[in-house]
N, C-alpha and C. Protein backbone atom coordinates (compact mmCIF):
# COMPACT_ATOMS: atom_id res chain seq x y z
N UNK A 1 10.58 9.89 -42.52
CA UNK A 1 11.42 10.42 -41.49
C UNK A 1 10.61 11.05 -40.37
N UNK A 2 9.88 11.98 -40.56
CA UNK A 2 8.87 12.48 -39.81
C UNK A 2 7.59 11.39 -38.60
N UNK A 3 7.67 10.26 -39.19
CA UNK A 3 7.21 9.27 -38.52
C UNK A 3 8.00 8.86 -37.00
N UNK A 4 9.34 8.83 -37.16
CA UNK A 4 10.30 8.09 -36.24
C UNK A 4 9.73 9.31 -34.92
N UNK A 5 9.65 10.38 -35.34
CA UNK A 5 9.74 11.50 -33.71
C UNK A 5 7.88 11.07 -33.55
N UNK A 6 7.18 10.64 -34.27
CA UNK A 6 5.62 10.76 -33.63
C UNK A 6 5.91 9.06 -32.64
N UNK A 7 6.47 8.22 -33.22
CA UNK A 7 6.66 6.75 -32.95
C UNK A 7 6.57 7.12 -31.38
N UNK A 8 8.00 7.66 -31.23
CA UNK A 8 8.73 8.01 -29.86
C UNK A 8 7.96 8.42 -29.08
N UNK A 9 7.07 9.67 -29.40
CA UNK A 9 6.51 10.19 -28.91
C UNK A 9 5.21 9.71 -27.95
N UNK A 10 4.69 8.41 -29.07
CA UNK A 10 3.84 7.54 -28.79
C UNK A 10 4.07 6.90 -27.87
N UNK A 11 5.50 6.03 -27.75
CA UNK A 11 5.90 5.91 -26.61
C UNK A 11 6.15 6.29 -25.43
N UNK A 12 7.04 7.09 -25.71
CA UNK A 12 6.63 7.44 -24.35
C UNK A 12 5.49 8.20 -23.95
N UNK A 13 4.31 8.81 -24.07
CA UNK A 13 3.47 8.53 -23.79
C UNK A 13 2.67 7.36 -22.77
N UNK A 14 2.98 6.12 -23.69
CA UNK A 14 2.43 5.08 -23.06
C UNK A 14 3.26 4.86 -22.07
N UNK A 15 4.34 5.59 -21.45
CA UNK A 15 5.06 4.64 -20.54
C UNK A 15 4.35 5.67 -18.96
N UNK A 16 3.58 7.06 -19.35
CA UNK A 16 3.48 7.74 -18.69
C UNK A 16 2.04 6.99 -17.82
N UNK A 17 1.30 5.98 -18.18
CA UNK A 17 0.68 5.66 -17.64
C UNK A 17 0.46 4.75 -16.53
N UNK A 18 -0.13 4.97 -15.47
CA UNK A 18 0.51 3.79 -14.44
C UNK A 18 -0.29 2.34 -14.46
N UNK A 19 0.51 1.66 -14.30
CA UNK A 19 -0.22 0.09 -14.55
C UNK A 19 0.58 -0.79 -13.38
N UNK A 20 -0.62 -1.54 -13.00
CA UNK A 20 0.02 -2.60 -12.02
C UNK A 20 1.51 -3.57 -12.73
N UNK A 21 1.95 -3.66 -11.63
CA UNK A 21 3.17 -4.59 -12.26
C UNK A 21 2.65 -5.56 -11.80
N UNK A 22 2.51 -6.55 -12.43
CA UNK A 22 2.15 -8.09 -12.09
C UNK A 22 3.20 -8.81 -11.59
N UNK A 23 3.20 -9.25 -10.20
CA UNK A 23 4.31 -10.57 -9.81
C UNK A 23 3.73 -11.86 -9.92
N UNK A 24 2.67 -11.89 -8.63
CA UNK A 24 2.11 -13.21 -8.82
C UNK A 24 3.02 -14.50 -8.16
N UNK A 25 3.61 -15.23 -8.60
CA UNK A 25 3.78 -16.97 -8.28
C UNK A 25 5.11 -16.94 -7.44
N UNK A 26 5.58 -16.03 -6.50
CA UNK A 26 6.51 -16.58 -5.22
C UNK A 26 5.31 -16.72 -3.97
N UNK A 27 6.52 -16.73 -3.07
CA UNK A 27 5.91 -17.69 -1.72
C UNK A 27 4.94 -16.97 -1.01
N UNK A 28 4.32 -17.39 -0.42
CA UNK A 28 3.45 -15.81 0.41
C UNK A 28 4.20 -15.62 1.46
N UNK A 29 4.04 -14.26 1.21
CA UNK A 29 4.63 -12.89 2.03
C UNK A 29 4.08 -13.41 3.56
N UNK A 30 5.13 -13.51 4.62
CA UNK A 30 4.46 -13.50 6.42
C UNK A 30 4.81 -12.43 6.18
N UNK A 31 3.90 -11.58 7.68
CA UNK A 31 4.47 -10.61 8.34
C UNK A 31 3.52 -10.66 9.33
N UNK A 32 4.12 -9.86 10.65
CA UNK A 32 3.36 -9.61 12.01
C UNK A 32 3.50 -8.56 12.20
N UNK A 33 1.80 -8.14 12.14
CA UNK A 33 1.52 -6.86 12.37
C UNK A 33 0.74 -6.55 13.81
N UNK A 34 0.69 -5.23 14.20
CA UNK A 34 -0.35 -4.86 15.32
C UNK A 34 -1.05 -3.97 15.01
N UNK A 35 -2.25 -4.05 15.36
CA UNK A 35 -3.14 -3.23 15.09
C UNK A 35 -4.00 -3.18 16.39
N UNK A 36 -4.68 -1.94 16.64
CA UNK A 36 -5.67 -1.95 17.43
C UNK A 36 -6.81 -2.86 18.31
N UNK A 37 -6.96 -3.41 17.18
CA UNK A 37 -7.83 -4.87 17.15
C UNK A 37 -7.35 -6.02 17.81
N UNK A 38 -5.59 -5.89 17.45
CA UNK A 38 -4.75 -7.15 17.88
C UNK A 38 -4.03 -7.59 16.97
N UNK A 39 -3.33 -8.23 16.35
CA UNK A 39 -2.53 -9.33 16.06
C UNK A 39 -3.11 -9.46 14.15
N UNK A 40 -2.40 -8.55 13.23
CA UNK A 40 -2.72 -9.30 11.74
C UNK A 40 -1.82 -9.60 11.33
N UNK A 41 -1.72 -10.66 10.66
CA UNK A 41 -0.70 -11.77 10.30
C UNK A 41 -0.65 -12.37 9.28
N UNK A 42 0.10 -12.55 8.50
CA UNK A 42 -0.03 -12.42 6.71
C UNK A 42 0.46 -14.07 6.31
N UNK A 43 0.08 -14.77 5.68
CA UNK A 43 -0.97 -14.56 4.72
C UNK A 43 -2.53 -14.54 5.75
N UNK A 44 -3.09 -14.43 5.41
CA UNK A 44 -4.46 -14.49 5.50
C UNK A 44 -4.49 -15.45 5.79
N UNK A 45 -5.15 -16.17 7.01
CA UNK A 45 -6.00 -17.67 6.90
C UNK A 45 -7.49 -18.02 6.58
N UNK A 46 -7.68 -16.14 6.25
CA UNK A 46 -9.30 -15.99 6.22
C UNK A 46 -9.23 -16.08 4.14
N UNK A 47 -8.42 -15.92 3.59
CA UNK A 47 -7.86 -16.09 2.36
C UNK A 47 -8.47 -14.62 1.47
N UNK A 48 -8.26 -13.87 2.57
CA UNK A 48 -8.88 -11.97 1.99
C UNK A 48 -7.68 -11.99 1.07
N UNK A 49 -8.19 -10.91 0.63
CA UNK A 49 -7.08 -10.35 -0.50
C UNK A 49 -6.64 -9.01 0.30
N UNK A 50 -5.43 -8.71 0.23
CA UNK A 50 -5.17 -7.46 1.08
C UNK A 50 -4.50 -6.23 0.31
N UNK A 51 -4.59 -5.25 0.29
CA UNK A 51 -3.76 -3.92 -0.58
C UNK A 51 -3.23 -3.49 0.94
N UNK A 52 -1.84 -3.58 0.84
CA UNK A 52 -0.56 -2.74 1.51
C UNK A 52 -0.54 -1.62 1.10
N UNK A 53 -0.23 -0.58 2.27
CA UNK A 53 0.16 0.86 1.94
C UNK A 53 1.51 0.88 3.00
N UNK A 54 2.58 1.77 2.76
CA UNK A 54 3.81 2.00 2.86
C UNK A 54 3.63 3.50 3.59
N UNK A 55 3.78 3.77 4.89
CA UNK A 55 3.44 5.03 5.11
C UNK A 55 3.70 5.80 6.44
N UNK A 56 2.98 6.78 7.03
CA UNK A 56 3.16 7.59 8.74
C UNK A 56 2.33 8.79 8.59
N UNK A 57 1.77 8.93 9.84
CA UNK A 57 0.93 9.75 10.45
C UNK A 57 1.16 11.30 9.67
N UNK A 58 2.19 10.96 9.69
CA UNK A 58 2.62 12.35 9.73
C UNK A 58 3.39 12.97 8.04
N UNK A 59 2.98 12.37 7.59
CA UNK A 59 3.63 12.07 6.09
C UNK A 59 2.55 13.29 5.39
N UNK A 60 3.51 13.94 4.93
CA UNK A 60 2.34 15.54 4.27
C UNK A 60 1.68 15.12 3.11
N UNK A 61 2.07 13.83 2.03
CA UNK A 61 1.46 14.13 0.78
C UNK A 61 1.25 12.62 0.47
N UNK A 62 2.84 11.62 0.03
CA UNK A 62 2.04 10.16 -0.50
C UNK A 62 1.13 9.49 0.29
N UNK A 63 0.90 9.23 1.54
CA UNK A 63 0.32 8.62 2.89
C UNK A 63 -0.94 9.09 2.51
N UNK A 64 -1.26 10.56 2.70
CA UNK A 64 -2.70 10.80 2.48
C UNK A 64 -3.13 10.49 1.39
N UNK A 65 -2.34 10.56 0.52
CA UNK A 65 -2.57 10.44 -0.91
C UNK A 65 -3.22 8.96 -1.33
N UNK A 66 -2.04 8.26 -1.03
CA UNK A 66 -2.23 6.83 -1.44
C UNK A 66 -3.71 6.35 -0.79
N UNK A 67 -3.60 6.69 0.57
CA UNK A 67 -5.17 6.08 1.31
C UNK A 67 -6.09 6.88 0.96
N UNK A 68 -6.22 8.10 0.45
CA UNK A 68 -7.38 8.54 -0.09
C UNK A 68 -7.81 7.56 -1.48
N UNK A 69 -6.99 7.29 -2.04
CA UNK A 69 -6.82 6.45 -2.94
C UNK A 69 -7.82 5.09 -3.14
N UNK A 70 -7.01 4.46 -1.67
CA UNK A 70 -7.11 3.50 -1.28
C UNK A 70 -8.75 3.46 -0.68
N UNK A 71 -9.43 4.09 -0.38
CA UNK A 71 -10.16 4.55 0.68
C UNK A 71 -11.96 4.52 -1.10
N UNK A 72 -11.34 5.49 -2.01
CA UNK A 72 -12.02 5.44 -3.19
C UNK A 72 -12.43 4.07 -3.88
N UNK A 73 -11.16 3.37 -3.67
CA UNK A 73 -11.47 2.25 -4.33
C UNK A 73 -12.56 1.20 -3.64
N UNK A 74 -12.16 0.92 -2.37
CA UNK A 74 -13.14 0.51 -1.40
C UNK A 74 -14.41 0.13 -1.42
N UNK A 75 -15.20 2.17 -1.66
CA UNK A 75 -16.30 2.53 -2.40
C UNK A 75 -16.76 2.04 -3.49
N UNK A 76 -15.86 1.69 -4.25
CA UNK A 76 -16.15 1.20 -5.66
C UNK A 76 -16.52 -0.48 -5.62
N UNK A 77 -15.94 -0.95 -4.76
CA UNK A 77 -16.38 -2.46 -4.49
C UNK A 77 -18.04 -2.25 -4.02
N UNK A 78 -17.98 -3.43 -4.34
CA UNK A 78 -19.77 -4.05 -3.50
C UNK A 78 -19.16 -4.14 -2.28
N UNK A 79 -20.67 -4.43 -1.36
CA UNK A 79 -20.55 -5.21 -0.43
C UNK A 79 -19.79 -5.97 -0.01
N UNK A 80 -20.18 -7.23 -0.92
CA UNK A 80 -19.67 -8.37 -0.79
C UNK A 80 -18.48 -8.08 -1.36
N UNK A 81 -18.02 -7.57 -2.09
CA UNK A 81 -16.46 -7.66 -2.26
C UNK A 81 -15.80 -7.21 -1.00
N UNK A 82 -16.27 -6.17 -0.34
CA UNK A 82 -15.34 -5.51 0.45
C UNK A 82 -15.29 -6.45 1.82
N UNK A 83 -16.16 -7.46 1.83
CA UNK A 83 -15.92 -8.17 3.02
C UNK A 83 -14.82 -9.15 2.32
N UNK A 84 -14.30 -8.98 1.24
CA UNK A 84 -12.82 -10.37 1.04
C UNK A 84 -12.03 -9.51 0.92
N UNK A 85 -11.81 -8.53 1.17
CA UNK A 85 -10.70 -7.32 1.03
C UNK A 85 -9.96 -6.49 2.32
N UNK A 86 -8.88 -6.17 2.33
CA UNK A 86 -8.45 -5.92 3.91
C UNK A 86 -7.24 -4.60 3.40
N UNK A 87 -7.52 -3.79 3.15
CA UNK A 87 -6.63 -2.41 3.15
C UNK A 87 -5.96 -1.90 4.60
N UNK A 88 -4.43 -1.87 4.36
CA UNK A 88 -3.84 -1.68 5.47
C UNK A 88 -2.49 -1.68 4.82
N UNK A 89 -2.84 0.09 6.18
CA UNK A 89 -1.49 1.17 6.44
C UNK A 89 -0.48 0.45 7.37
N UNK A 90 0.77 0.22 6.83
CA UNK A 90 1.89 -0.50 7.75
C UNK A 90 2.42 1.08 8.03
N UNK A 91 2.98 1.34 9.25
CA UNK A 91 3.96 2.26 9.33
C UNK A 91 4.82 2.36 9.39
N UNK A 92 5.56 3.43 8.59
CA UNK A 92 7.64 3.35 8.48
C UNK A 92 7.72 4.32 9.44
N UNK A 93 7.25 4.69 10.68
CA UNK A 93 7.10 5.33 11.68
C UNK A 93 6.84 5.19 12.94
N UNK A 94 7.45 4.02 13.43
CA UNK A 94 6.33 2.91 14.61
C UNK A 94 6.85 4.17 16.34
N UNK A 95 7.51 4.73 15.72
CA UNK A 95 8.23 5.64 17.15
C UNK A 95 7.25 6.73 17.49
N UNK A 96 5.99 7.20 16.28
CA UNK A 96 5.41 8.40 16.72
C UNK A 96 3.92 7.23 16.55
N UNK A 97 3.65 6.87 15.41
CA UNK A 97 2.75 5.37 15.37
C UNK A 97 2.02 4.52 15.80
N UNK A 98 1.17 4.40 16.87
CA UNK A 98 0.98 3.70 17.88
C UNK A 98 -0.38 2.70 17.70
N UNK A 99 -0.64 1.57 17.27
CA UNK A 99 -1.88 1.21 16.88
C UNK A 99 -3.05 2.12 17.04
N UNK A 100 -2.93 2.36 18.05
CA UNK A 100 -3.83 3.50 18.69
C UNK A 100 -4.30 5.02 17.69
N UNK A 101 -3.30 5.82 17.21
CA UNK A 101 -2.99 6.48 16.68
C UNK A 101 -3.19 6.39 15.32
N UNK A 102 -2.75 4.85 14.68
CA UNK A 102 -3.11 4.98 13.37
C UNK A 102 -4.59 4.53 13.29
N UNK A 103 -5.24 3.82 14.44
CA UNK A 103 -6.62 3.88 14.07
C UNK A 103 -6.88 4.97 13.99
N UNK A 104 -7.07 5.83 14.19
CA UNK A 104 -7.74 7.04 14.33
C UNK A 104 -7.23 7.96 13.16
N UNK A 105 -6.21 7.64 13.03
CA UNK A 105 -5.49 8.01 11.38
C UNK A 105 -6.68 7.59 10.26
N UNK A 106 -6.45 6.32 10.35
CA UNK A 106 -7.18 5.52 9.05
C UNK A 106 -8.68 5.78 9.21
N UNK A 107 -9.44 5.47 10.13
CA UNK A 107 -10.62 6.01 10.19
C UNK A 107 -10.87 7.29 9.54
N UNK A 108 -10.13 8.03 9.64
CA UNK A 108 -10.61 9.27 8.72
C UNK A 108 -10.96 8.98 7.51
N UNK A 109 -9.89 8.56 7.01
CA UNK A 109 -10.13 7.65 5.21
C UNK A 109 -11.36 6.91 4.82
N UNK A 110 -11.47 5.65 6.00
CA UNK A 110 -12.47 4.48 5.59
C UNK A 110 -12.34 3.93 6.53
N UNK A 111 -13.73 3.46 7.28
CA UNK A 111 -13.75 2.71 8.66
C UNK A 111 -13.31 1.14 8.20
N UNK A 112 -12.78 0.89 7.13
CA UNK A 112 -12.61 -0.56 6.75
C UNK A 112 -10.93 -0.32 6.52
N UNK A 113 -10.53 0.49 6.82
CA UNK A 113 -8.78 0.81 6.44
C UNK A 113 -8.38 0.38 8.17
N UNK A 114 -7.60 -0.35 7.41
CA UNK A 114 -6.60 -0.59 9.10
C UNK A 114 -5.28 -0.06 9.47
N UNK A 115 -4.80 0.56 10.72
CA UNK A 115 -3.48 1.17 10.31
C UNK A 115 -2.84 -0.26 11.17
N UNK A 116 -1.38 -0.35 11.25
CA UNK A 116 -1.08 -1.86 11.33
C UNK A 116 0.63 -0.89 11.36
N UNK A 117 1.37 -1.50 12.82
CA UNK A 117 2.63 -1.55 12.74
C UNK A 117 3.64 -2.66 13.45
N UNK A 118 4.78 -2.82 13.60
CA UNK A 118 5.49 -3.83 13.73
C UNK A 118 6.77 -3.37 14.47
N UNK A 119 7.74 -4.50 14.45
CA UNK A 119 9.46 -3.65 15.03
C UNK A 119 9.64 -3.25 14.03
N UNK A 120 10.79 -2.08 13.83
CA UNK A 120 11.61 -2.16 12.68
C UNK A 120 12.16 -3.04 12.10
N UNK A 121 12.46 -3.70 12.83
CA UNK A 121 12.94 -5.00 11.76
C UNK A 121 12.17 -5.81 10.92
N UNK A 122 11.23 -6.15 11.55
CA UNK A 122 9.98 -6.40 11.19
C UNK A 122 9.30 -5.89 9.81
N UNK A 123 9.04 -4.89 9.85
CA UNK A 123 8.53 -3.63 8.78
C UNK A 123 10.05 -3.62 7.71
N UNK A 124 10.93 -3.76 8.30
CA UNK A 124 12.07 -3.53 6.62
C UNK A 124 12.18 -5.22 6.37
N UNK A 125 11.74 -6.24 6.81
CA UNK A 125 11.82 -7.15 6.19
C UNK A 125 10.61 -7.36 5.30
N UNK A 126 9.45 -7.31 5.44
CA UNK A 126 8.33 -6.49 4.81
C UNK A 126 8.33 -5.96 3.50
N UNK A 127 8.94 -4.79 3.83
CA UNK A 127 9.53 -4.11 2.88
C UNK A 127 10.37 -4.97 1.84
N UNK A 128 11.07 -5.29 2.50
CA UNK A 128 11.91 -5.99 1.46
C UNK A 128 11.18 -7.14 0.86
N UNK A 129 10.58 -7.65 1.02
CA UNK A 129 9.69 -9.10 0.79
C UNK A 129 9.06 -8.50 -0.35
N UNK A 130 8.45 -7.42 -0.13
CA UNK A 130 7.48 -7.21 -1.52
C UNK A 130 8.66 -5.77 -2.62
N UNK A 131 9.75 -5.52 -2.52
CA UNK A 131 10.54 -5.35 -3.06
C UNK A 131 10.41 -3.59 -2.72
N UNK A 132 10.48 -2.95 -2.09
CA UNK A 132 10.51 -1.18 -1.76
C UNK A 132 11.33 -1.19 -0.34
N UNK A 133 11.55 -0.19 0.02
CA UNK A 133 12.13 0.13 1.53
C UNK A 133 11.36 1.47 1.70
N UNK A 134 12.40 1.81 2.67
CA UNK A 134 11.91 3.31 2.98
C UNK A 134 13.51 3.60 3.96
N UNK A 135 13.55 5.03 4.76
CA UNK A 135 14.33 5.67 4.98
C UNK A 135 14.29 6.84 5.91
N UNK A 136 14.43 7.15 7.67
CA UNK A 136 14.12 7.56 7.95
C UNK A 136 14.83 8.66 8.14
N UNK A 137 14.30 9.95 7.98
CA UNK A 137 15.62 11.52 7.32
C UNK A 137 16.26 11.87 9.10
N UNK A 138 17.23 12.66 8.93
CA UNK A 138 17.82 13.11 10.08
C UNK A 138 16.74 13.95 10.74
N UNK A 139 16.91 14.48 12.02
CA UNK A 139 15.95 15.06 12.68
C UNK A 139 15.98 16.60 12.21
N UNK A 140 15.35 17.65 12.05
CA UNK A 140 15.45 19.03 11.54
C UNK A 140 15.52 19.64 13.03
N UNK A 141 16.06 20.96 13.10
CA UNK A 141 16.26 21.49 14.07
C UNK A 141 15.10 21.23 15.79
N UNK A 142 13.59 21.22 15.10
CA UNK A 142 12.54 21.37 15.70
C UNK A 142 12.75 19.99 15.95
N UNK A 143 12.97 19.01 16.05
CA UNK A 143 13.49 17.77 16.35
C UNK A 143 11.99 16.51 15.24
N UNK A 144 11.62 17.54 14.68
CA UNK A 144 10.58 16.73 13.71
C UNK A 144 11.53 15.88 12.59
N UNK A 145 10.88 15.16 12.21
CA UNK A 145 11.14 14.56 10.33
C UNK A 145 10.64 13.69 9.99
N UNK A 146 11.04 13.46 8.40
CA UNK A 146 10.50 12.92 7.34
C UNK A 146 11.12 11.64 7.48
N UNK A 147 10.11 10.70 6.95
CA UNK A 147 10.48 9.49 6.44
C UNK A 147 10.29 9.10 5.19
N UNK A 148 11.29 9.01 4.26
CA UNK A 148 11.16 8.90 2.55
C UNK A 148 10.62 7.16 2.22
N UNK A 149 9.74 7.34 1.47
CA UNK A 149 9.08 5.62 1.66
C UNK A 149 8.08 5.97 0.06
N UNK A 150 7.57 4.89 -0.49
CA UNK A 150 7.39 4.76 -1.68
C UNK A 150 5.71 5.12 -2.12
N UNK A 151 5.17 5.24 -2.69
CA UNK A 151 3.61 5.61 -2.72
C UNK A 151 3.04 4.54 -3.41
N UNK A 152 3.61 3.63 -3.56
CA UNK A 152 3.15 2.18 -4.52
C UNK A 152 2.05 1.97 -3.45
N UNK A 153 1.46 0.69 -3.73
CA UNK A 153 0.67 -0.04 -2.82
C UNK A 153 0.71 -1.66 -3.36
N UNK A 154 0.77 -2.53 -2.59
CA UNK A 154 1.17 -3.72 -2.70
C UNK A 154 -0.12 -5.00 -2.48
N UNK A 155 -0.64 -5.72 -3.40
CA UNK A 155 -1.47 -6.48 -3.39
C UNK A 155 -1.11 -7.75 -3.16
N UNK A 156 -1.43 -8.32 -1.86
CA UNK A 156 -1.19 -9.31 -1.80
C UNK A 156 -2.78 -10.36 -2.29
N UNK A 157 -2.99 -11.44 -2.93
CA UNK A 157 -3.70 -12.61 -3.14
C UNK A 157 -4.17 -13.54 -1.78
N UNK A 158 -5.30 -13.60 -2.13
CA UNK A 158 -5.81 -14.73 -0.98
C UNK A 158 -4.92 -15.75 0.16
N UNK A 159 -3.72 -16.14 -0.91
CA UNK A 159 -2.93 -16.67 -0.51
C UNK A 159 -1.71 -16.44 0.33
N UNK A 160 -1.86 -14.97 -0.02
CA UNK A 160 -0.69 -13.96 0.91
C UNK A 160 0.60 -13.95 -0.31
N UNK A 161 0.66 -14.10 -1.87
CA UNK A 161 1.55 -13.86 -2.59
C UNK A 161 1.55 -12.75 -2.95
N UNK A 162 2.47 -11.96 -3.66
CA UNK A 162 2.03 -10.59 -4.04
C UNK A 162 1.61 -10.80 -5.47
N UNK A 163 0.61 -10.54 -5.63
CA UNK A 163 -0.24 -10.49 -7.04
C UNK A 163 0.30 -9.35 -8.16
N UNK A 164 0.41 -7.86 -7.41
CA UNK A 164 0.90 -6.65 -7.87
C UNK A 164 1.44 -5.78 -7.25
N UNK A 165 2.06 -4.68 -7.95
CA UNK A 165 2.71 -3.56 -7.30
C UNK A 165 2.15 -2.41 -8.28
N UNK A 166 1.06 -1.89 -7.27
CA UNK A 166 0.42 -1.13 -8.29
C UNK A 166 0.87 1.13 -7.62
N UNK A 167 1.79 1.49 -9.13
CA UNK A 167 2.42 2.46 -8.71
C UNK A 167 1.77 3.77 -8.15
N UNK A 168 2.12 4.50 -7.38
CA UNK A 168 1.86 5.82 -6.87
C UNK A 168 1.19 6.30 -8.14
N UNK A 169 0.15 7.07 -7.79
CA UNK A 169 -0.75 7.91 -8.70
C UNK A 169 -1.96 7.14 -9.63
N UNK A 170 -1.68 5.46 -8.94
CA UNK A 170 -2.75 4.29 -10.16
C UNK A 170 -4.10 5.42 -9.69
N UNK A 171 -5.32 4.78 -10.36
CA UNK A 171 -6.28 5.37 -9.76
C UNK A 171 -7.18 4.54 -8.60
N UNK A 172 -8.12 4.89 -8.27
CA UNK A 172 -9.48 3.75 -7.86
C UNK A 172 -10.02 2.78 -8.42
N UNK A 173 -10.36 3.20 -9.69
CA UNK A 173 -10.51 2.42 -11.08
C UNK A 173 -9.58 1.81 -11.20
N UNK A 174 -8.55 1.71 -11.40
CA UNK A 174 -7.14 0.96 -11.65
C UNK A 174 -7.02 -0.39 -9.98
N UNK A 175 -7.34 0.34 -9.22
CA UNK A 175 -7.18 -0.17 -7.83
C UNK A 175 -8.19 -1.31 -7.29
N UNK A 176 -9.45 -0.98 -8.34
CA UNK A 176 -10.73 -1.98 -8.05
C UNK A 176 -10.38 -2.85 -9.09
N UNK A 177 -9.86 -2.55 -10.43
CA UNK A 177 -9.77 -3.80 -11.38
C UNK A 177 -8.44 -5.06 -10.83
N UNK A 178 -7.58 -4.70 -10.64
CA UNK A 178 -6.68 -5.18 -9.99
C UNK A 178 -7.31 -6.07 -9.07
N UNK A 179 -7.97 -5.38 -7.78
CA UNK A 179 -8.54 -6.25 -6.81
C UNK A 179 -9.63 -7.08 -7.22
N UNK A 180 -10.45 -6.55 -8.26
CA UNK A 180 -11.22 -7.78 -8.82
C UNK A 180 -10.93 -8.63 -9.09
N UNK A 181 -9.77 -8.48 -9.87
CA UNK A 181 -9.20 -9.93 -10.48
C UNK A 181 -8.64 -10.95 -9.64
N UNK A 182 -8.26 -10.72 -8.52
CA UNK A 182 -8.16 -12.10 -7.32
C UNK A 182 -9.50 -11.93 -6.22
N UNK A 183 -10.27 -11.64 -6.93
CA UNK A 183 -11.49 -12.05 -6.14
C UNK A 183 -12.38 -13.08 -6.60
């Protein structure tokens, strides 16, 4: 009897850990992005592997979070890995957002992080393609606010499919094995 509550326990446990969700074999993901640079456009024709982040300038905790994240893992690649790899901040914020702006955002993180935005329409079809949204809050008195949006990060494959959905809080370690494996 005493077994059944350690079982459980065991379980959940294991559920507390974060692990990529594997998708893998639908169509590759388009999208048109802008960035500083100009014009990135999904899938890849360069056949990089790319990690999506979901995010805004101005976002107090998952945003920094996730690209510090994002930014660790990077580090953890070689060289040569990091030239088949393309990390990039989409923004659920394109009104304060400005290519301009999120370069200088992302640069803080990692001069290899790109910040990257679109129309709204654009960005929630996006969204929806690799399965999250986001939500932008009413304005607070000071005429500031929040935009509620997900801390996942989204791997797309050489091919521009989504490989994984790897959850808020994975690590670097978690973030480089993942990306190894479609390299």
């Amino acid at each position: 009897m005493r077994i059944l509550p350690f079982l459980a326990l065991l379980f959940l446990l294991g559920a507390c850990q974060p692990a990529a969700e594997s998708r893998g074999t639908g169509a590759p993901v388009e999208f048109h992005l802008q960035t500083a640079a100009g014009p990135l456009d999904g899938p890849a024709a360069d056949g990089q592997v790319r990690l999506l982040f979901f995010g805004y300038t101005n976002c107090p905790d998952l945003s920094p979070t996730a690209l510090a994240t994002g930014a660790q893992a990077l580090n953890g690649l070689t060289p040569a890995e990091r030239e088949r790899v393309r990390l990039v901040l989409v923004t659920v914020d394109p009104e304060r957002d400005t290519p301009t702006t999120l370069q200088g955002y992302t640069a803080f993180f990692h001069p290899l992080l790109v910040g990257a935005s679109a129309t709204p329409e654009q960005t929630i079809a996006l969204a929806k393609a690799l399965g999250t949204g986001f939500e932008k809050q009413a304005p607070r008195p000071d005429g500031s606010y929040f935009v509620d949006h997900s801390g996942s990060s989204y791997l797309l494959d050489g091919s521009g499919r989504l490989a994984a959905t790897l959850p808020a809080g994975a690590s670097p370690q978690e973030m480089v094995a993942a990306i190894r494996s479609l390299l």
